[in-house]
C-alpha atoms as a PDB file:
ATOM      1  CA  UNK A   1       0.000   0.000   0.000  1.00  0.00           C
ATOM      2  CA  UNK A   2       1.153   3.396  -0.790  1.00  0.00           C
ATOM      3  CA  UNK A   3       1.144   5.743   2.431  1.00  0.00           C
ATOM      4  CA  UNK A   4       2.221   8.829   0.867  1.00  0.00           C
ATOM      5  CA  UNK A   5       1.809  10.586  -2.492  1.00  0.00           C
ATOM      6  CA  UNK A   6       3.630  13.672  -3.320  1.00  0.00           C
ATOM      7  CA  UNK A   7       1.854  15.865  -6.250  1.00  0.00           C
ATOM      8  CA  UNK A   8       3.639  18.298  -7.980  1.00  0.00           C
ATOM      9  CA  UNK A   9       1.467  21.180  -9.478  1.00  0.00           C
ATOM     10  CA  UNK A  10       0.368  24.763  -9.057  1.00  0.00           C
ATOM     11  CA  UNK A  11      -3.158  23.821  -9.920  1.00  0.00           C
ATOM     12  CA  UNK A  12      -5.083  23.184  -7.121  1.00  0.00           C
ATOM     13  CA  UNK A  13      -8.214  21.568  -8.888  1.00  0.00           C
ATOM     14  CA  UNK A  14      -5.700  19.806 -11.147  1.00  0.00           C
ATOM     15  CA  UNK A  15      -4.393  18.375  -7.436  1.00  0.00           C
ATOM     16  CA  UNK A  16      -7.995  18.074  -6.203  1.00  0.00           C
ATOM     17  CA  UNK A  17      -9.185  15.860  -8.784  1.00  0.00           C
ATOM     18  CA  UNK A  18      -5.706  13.777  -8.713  1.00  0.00           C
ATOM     19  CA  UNK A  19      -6.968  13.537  -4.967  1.00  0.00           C
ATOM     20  CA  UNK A  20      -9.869  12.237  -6.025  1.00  0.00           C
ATOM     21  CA  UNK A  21      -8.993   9.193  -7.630  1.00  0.00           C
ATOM     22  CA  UNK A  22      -6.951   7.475  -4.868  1.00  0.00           C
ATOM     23  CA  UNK A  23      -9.667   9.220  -1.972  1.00  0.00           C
ATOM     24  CA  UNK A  24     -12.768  10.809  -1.413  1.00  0.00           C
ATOM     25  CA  UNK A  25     -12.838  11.373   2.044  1.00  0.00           C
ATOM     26  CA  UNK A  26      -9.774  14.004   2.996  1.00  0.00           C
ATOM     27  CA  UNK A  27      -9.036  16.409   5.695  1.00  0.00           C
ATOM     28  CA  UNK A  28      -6.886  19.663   4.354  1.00  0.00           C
ATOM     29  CA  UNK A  29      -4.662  20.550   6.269  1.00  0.00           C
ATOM     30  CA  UNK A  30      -2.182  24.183   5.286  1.00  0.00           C
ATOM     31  CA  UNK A  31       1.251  24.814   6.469  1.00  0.00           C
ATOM     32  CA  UNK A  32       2.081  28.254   7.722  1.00  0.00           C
ATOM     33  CA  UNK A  33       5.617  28.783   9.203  1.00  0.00           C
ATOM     34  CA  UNK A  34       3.915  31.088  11.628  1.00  0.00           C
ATOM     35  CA  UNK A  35       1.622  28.913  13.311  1.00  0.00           C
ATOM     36  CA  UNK A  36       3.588  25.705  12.780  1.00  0.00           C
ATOM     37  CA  UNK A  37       2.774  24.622  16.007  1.00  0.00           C
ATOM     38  CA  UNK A  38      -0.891  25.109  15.903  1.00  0.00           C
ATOM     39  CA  UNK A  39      -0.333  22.634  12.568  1.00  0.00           C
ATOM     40  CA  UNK A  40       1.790  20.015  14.474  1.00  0.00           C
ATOM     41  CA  UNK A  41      -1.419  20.081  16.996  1.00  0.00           C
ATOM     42  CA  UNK A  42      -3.872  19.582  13.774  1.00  0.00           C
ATOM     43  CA  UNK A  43      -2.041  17.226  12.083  1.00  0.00           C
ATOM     44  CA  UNK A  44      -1.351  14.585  15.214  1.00  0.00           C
ATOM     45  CA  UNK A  45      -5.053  15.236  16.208  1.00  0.00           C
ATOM     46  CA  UNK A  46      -6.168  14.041  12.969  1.00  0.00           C
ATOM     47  CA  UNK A  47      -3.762  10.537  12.847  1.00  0.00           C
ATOM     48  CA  UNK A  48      -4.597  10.063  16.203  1.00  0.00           C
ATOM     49  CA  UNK A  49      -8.239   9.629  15.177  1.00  0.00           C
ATOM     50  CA  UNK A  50      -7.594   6.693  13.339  1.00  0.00           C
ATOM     51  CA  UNK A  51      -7.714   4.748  16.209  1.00  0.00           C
ATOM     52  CA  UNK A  52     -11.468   5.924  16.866  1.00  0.00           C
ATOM     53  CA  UNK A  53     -12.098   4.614  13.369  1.00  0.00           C
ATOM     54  CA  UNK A  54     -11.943   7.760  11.312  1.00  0.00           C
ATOM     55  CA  UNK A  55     -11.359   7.058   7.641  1.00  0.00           C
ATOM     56  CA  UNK A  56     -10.405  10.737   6.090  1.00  0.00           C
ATOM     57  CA  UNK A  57      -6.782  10.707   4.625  1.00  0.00           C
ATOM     58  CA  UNK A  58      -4.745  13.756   5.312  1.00  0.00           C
ATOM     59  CA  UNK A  59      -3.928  16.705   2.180  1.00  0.00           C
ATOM     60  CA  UNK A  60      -0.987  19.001   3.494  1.00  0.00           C
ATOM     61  CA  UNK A  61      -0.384  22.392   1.100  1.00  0.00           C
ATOM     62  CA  UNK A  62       2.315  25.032   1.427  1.00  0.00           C
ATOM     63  CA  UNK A  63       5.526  21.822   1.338  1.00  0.00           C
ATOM     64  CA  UNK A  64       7.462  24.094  -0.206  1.00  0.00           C
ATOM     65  CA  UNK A  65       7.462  26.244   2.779  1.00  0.00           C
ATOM     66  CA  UNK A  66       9.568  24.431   5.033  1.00  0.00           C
ATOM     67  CA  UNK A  67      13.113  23.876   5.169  1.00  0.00           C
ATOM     68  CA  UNK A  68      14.894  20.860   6.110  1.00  0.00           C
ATOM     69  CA  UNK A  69      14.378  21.081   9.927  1.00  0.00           C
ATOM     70  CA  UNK A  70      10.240  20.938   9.960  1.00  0.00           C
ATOM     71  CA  UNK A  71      10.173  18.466   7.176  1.00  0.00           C
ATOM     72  CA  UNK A  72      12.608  16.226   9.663  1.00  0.00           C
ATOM     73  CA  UNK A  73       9.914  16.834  12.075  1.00  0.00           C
ATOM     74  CA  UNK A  74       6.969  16.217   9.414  1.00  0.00           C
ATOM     75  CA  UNK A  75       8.058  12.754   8.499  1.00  0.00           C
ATOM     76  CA  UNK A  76       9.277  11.458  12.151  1.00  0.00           C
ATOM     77  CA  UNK A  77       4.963  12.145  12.478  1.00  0.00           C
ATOM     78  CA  UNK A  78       4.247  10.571   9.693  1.00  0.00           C
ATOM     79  CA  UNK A  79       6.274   7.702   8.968  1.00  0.00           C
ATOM     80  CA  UNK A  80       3.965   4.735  10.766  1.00  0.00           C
ATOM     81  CA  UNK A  81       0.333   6.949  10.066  1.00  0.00           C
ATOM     82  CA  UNK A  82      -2.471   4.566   8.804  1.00  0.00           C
ATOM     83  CA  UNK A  83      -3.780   7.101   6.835  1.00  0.00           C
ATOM     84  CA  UNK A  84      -2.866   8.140   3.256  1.00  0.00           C
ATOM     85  CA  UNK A  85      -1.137  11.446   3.631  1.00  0.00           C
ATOM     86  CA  UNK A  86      -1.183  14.141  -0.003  1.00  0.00           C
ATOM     87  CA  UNK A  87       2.068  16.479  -0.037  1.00  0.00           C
ATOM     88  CA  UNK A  88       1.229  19.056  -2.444  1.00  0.00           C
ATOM     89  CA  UNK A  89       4.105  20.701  -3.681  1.00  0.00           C
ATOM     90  CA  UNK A  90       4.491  24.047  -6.777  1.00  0.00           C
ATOM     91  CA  UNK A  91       7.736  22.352  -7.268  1.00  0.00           C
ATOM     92  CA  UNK A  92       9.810  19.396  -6.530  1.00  0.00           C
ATOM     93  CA  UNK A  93      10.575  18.683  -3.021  1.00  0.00           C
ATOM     94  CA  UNK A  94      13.948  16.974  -3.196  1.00  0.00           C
ATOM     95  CA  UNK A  95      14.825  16.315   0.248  1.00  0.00           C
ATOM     96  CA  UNK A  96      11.280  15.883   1.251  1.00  0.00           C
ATOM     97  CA  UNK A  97      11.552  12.646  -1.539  1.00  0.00           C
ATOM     98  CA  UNK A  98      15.060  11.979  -0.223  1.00  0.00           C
ATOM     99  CA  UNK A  99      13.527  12.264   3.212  1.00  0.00           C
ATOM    100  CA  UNK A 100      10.931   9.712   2.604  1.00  0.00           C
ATOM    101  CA  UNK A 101      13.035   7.081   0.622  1.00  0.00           C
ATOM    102  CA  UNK A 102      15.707   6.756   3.673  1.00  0.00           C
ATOM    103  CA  UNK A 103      12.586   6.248   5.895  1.00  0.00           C
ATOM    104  CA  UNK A 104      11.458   3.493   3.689  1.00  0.00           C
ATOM    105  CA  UNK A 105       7.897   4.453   3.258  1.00  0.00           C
ATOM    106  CA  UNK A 106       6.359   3.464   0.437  1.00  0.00           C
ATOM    107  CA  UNK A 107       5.397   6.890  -1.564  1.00  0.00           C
ATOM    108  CA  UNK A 108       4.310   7.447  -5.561  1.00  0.00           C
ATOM    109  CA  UNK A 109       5.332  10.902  -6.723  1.00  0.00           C
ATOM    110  CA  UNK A 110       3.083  12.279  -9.337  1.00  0.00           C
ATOM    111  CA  UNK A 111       4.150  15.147 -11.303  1.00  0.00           C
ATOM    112  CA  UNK A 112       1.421  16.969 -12.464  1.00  0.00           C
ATOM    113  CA  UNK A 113       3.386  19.932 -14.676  1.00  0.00           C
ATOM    114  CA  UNK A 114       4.461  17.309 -17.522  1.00  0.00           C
ATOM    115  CA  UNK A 115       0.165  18.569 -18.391  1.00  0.00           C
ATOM    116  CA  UNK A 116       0.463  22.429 -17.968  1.00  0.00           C
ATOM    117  CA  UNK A 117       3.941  22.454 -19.299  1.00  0.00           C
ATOM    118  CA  UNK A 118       3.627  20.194 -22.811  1.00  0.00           C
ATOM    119  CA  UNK A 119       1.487  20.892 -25.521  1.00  0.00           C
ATOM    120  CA  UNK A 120       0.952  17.169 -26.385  1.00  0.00           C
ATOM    121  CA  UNK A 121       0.106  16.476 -23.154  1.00  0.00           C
ATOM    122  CA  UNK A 122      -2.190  19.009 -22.798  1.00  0.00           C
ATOM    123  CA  UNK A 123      -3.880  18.101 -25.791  1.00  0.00           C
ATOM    124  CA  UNK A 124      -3.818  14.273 -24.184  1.00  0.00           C
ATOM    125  CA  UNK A 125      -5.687  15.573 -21.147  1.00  0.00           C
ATOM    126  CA  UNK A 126      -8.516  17.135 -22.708  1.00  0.00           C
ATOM    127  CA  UNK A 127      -8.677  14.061 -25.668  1.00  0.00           C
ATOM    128  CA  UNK A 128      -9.195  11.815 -22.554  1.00  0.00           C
ATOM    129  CA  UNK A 129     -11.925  13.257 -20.810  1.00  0.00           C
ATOM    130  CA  UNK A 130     -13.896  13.259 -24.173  1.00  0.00           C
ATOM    131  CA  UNK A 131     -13.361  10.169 -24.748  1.00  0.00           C
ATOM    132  CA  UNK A 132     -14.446   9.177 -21.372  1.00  0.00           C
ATOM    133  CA  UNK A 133     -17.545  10.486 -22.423  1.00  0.00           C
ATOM    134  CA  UNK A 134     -17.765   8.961 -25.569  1.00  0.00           C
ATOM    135  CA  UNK A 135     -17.308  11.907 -27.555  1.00  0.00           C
ATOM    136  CA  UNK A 136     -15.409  12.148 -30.812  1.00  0.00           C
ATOM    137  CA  UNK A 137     -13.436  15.840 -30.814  1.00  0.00           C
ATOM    138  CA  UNK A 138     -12.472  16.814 -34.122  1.00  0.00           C
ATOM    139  CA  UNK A 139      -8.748  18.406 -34.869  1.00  0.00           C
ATOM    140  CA  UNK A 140     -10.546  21.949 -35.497  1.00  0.00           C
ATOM    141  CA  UNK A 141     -11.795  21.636 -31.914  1.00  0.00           C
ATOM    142  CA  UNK A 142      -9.009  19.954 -29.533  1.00  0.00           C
ATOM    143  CA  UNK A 143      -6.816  22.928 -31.276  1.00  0.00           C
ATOM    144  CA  UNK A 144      -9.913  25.446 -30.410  1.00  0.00           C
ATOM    145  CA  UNK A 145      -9.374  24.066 -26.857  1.00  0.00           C
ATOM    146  CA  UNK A 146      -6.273  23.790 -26.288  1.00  0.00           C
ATOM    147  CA  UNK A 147      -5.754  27.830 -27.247  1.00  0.00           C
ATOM    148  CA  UNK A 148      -8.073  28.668 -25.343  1.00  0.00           C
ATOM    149  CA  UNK A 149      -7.215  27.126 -22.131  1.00  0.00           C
ATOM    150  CA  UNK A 150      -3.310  27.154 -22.613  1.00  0.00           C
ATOM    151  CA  UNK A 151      -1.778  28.153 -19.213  1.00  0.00           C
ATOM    152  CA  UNK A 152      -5.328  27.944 -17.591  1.00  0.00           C
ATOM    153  CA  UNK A 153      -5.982  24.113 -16.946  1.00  0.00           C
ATOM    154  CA  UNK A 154      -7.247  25.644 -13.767  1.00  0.00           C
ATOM    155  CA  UNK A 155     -10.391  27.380 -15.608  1.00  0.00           C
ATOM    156  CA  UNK A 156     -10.618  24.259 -17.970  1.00  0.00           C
ATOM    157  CA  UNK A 157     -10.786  21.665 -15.291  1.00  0.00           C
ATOM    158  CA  UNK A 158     -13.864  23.667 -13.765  1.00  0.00           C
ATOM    159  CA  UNK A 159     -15.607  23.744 -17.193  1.00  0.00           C
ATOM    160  CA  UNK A 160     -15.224  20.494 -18.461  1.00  0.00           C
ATOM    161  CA  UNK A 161     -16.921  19.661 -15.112  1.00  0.00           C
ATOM    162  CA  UNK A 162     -19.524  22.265 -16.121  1.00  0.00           C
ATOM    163  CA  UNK A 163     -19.860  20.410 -19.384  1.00  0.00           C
ATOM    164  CA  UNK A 164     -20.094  17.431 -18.223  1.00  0.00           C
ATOM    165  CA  UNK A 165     -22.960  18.089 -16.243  1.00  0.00           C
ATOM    166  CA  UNK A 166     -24.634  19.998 -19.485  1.00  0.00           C
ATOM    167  CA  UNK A 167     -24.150  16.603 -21.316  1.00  0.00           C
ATOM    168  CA  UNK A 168     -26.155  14.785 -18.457  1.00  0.00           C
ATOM    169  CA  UNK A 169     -29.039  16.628 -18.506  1.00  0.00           C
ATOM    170  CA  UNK A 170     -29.262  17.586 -22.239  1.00  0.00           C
ATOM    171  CA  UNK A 171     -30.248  15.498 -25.810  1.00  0.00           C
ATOM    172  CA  UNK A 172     -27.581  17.644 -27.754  1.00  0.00           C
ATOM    173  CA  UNK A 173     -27.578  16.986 -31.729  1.00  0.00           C
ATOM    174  CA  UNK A 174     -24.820  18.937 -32.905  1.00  0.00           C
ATOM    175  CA  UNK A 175     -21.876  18.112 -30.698  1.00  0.00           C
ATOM    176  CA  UNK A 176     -19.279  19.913 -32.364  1.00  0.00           C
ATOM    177  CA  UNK A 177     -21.577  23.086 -32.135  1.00  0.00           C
ATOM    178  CA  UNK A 178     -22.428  22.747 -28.047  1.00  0.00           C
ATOM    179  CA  UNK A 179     -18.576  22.267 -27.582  1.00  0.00           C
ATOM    180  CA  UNK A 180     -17.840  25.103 -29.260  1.00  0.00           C
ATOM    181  CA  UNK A 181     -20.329  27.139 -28.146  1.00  0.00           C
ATOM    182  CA  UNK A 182     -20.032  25.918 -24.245  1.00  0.00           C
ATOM    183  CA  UNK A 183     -15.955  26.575 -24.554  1.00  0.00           C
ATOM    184  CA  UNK A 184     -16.215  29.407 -26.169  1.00  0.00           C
ATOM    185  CA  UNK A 185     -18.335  31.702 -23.795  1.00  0.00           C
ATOM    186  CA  UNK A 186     -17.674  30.583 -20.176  1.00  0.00           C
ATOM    187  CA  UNK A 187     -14.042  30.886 -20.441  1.00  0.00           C
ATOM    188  CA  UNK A 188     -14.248  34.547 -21.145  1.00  0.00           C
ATOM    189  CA  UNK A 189     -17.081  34.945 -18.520  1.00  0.00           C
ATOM    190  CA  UNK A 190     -14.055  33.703 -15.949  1.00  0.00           C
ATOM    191  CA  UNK A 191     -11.540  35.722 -17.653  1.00  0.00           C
ATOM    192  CA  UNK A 192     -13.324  39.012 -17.546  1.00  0.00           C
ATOM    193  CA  UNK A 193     -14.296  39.059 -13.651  1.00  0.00           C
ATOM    194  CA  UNK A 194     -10.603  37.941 -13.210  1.00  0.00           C
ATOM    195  CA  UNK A 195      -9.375  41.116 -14.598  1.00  0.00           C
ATOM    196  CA  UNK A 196     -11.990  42.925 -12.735  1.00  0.00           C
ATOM    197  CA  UNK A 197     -10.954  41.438  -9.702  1.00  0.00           C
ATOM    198  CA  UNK A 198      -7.036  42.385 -10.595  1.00  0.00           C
ATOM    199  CA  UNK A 199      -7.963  45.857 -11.703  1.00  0.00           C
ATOM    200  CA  UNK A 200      -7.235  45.718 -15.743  1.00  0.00           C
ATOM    201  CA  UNK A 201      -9.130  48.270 -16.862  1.00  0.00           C
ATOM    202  CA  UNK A 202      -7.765  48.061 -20.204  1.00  0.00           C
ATOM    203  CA  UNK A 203      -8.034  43.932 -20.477  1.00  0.00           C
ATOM    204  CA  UNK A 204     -11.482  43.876 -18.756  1.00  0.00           C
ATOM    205  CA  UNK A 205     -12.897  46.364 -20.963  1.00  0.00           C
ATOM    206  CA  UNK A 206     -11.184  44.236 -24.489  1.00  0.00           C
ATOM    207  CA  UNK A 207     -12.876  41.147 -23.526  1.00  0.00           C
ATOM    208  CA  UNK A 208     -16.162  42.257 -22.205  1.00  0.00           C
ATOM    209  CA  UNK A 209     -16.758  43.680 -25.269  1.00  0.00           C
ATOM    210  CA  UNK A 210     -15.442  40.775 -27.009  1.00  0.00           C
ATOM    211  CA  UNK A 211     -18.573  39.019 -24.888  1.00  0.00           C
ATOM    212  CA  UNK A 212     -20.874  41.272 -25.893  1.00  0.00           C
ATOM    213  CA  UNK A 213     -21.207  40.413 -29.503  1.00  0.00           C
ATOM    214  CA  UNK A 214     -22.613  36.624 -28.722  1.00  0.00           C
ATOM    215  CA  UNK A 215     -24.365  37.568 -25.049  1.00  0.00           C
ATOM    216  CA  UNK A 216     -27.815  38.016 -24.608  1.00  0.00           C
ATOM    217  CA  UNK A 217     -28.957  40.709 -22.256  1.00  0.00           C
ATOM    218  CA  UNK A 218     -29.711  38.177 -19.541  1.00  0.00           C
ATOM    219  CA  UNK A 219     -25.977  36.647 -19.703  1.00  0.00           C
ATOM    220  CA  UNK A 220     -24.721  40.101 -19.629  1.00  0.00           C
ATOM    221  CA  UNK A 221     -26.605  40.742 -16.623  1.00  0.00           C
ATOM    222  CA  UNK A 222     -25.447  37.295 -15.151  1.00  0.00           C
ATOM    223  CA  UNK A 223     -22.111  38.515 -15.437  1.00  0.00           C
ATOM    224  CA  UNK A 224     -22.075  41.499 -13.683  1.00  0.00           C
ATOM    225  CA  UNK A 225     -24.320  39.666 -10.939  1.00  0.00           C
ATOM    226  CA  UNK A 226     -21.701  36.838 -10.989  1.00  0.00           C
ATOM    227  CA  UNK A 227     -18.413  39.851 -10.320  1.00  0.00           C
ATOM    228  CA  UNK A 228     -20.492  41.578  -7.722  1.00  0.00           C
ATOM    229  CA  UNK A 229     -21.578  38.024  -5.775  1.00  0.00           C
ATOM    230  CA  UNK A 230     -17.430  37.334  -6.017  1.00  0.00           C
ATOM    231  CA  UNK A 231     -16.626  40.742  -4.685  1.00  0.00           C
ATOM    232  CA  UNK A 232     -19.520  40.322  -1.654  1.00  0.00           C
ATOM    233  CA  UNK A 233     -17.830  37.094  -0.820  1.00  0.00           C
ATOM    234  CA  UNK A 234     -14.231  38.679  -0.658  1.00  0.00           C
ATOM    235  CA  UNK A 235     -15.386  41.503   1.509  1.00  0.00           C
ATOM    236  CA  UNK A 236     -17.017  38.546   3.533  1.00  0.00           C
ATOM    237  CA  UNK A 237     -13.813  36.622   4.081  1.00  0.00           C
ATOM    238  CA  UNK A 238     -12.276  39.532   4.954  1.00  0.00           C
ATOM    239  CA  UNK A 239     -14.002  40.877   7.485  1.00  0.00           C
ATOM    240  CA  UNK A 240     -16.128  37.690   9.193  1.00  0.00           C
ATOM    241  CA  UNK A 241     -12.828  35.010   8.951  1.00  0.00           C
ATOM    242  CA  UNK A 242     -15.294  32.584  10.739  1.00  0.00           C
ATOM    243  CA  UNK A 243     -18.318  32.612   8.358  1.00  0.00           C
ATOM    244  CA  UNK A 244     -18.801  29.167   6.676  1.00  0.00           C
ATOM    245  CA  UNK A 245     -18.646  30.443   2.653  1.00  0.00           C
ATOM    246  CA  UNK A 246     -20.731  27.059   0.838  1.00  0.00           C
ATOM    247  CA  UNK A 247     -18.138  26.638  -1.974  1.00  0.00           C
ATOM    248  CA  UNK A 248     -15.701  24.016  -3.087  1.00  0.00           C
ATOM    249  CA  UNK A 249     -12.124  24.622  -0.756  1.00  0.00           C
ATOM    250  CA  UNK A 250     -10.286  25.659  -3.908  1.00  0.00           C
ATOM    251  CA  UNK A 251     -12.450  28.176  -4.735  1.00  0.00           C
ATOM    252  CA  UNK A 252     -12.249  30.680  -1.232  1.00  0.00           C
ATOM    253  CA  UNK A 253      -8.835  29.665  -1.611  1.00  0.00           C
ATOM    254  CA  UNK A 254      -8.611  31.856  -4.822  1.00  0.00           C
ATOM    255  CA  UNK A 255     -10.771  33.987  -2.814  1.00  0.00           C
ATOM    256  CA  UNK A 256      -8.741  34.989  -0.107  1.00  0.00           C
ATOM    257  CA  UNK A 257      -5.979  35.488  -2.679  1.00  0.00           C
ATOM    258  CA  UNK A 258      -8.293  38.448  -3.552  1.00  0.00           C
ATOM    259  CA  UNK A 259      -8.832  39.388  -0.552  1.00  0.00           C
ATOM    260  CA  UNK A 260      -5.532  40.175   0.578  1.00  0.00           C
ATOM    261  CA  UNK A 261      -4.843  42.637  -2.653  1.00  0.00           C
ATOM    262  CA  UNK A 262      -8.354  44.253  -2.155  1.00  0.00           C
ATOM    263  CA  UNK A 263      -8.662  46.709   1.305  1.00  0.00           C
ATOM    264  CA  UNK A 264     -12.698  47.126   1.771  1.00  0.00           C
ATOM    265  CA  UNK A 265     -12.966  50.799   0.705  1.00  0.00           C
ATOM    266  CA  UNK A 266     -11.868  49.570  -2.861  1.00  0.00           C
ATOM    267  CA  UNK A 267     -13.974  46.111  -2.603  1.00  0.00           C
ATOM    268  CA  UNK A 268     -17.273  48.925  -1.742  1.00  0.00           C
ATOM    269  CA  UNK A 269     -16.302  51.182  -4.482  1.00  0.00           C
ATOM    270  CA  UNK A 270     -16.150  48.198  -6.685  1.00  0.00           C
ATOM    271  CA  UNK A 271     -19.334  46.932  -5.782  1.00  0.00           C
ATOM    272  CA  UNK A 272     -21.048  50.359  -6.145  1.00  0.00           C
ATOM    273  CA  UNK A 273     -19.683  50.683  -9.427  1.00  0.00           C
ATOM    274  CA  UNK A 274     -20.985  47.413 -10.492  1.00  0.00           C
ATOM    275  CA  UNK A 275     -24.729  48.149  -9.188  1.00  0.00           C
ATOM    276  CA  UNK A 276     -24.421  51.902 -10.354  1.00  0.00           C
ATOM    277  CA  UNK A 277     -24.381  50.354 -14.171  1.00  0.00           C
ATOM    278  CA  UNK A 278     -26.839  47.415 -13.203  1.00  0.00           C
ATOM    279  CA  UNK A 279     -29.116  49.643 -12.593  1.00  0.00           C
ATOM    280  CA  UNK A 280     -28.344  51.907 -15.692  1.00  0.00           C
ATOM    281  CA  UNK A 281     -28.547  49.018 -18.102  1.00  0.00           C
ATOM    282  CA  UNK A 282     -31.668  47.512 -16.404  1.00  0.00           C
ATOM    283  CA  UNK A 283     -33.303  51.211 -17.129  1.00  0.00           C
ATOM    284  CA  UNK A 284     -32.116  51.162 -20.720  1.00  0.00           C
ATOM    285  CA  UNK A 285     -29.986  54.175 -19.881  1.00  0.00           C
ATOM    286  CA  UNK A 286     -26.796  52.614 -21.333  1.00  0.00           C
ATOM    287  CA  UNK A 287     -26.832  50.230 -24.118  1.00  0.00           C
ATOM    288  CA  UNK A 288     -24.965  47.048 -24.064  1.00  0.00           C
ATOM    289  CA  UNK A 289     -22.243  48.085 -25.691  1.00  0.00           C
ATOM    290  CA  UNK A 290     -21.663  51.010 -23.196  1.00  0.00           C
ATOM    291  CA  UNK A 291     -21.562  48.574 -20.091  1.00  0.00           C
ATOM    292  CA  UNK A 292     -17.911  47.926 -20.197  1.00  0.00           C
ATOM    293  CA  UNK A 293     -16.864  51.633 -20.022  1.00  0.00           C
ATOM    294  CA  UNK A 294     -19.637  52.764 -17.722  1.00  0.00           C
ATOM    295  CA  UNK A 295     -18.492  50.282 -14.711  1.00  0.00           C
ATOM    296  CA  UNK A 296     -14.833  51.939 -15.200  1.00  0.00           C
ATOM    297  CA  UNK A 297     -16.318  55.255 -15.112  1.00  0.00           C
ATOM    298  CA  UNK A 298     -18.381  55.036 -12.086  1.00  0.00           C
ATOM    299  CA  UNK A 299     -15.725  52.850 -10.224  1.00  0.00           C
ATOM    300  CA  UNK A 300     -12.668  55.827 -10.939  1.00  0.00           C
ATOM    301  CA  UNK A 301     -15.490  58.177  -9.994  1.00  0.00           C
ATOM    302  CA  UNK A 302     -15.565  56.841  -6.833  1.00  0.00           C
ATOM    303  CA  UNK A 303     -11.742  56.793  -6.124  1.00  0.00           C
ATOM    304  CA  UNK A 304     -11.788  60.033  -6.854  1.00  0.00           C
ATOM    305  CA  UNK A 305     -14.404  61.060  -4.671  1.00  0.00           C
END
């Protein structure tokens, strides 16, 4: 049996669903150098409750982190655990590997950057899960795909899911024409609140309009409720650390990223701006085409004022 796997990626949902295979039933568990104790106190708490029957396996972030002296102490814990332990790492943890071979435990080391890093294998990943499902892709499409998700597998990941559930609940009769259609709108629907959330004026503005030739009113108003819903659950995680958020670890994760670049007078301004051309739009005082700019407007408005 295999007691620990190290995965290698900066793509949490790629690690998540690598997770996935081998268990479904995890604790996660994040280093911080800071409260390293308060981990030592997590992590022994949760091997210890093996004995009481407990079946979760144990994911550990942040690896890369430590230096030589915790992961000593790291592996001394975990060296006789009955549980499956998950080291994810952004890059490869040498003496953490070297670490675990002179302790003899029996590890599998799966590096998940041969995917995000090579073309072919890229193109592999998403031929796979098509197939999985049965579905021919034709060379027009997997090279559709793989330009628009190249350096994203991250944002593909969460929309093949997406598809996937489309393709449940849906009698589609021109394949080729839902794939391209599904791929080629909620991508940019990501991409756009992303440079929202980052404060690209000049990007967020490009591909909104970009949007706004294929959108219908509706999904333009979905979009701007989606950014402000994203921006209500930063200022959320900043200021009530305790409150339960019901979404998927990975996502608050990318979250609280946010949060830290975002102070609240600029998350406010952001969502006033955001409501100020909601309304606007939902009045007919702006067309559709004037939606992009209008949100800018209103939001350097309000830093000015």
């Amino acid at each position: 049996m295999i007691n620990v796997y190290i995965i290698i990626t900066k793509d949490r949902k790629l690690a998540e669903l690598e997770i996935n295979k081998i268990s479904k039933k995890n604790i996660l568990l994040s280093i911080s150098k800071n409260n390293w104790q308060i981990f030592i106190d997590n992590l022994q708490k949760h091997l210890n409750l093996n004995i009481l029957g407990a079946q979760e396996n144990i994911v550990i972030y942040n690896i890369d982190l430590l230096n030589e002296k915790y992961i000593d102490q790291l592996v001394y814990l975990i060296k006789d655990a009955k549980k499956i332990i998950f080291f994810i790492a952004n890059s490869q943890p040498l003496y953490l590997e070297d670490k675990i071979k002179k302790e003899k435990i029996p590890h599998k080391i799966i590096n998940l950057h041969s995917i995000t890093n090579n073309s072919a294998n890229f193109a592999k990943y998403i031929k796979q899960f098509f197939n999985e499902h049965k579905i021919a892709l034709t060379p027009k499409l997997l090279n559709f795909l793989q330009e628009n998700y190249k350096n994203n597998i991250d944002l593909l990941i969460n929309d093949l899911e997406r598809f996937n559930f489309a393709i449940k609940n849906n009698n589609f009769n021109d394949i080729d024409k839902q794939i391209a259609n599904f791929f080629t709108l909620i991508p940019n629907v990501f991409k756009i609140q992303d440079y929202f959330l980052s404060l690209q004026w000049t990007l967020f503005i490009h591909n909104f309009k970009k949007i706004i030739q294929t959108s219908s009113n509706q999904e333009l108003l979905q979009l701007l409720s989606l950014i402000i819903h994203s921006l209500i659950k930063i200022y959320i995680l900043k200021n009530s650390p305790n409150y339960k958020l019901r979404n998927s670890y990975f996502y608050i994760q990318k979250l609280k990223d946010k949060a830290q670049r975002l102070d609240n007078e600029t998350l406010k301004k952001m969502i006033a701006a955001l409501a100020t051309t909601d309304a606007k739009f939902k009045k007919f005082a702006i067309s559709k085409e004037e939606i992009p700019e209008d949100i800018v407007f209103n939001l350097l408005f309000n830093f000015r004022y």
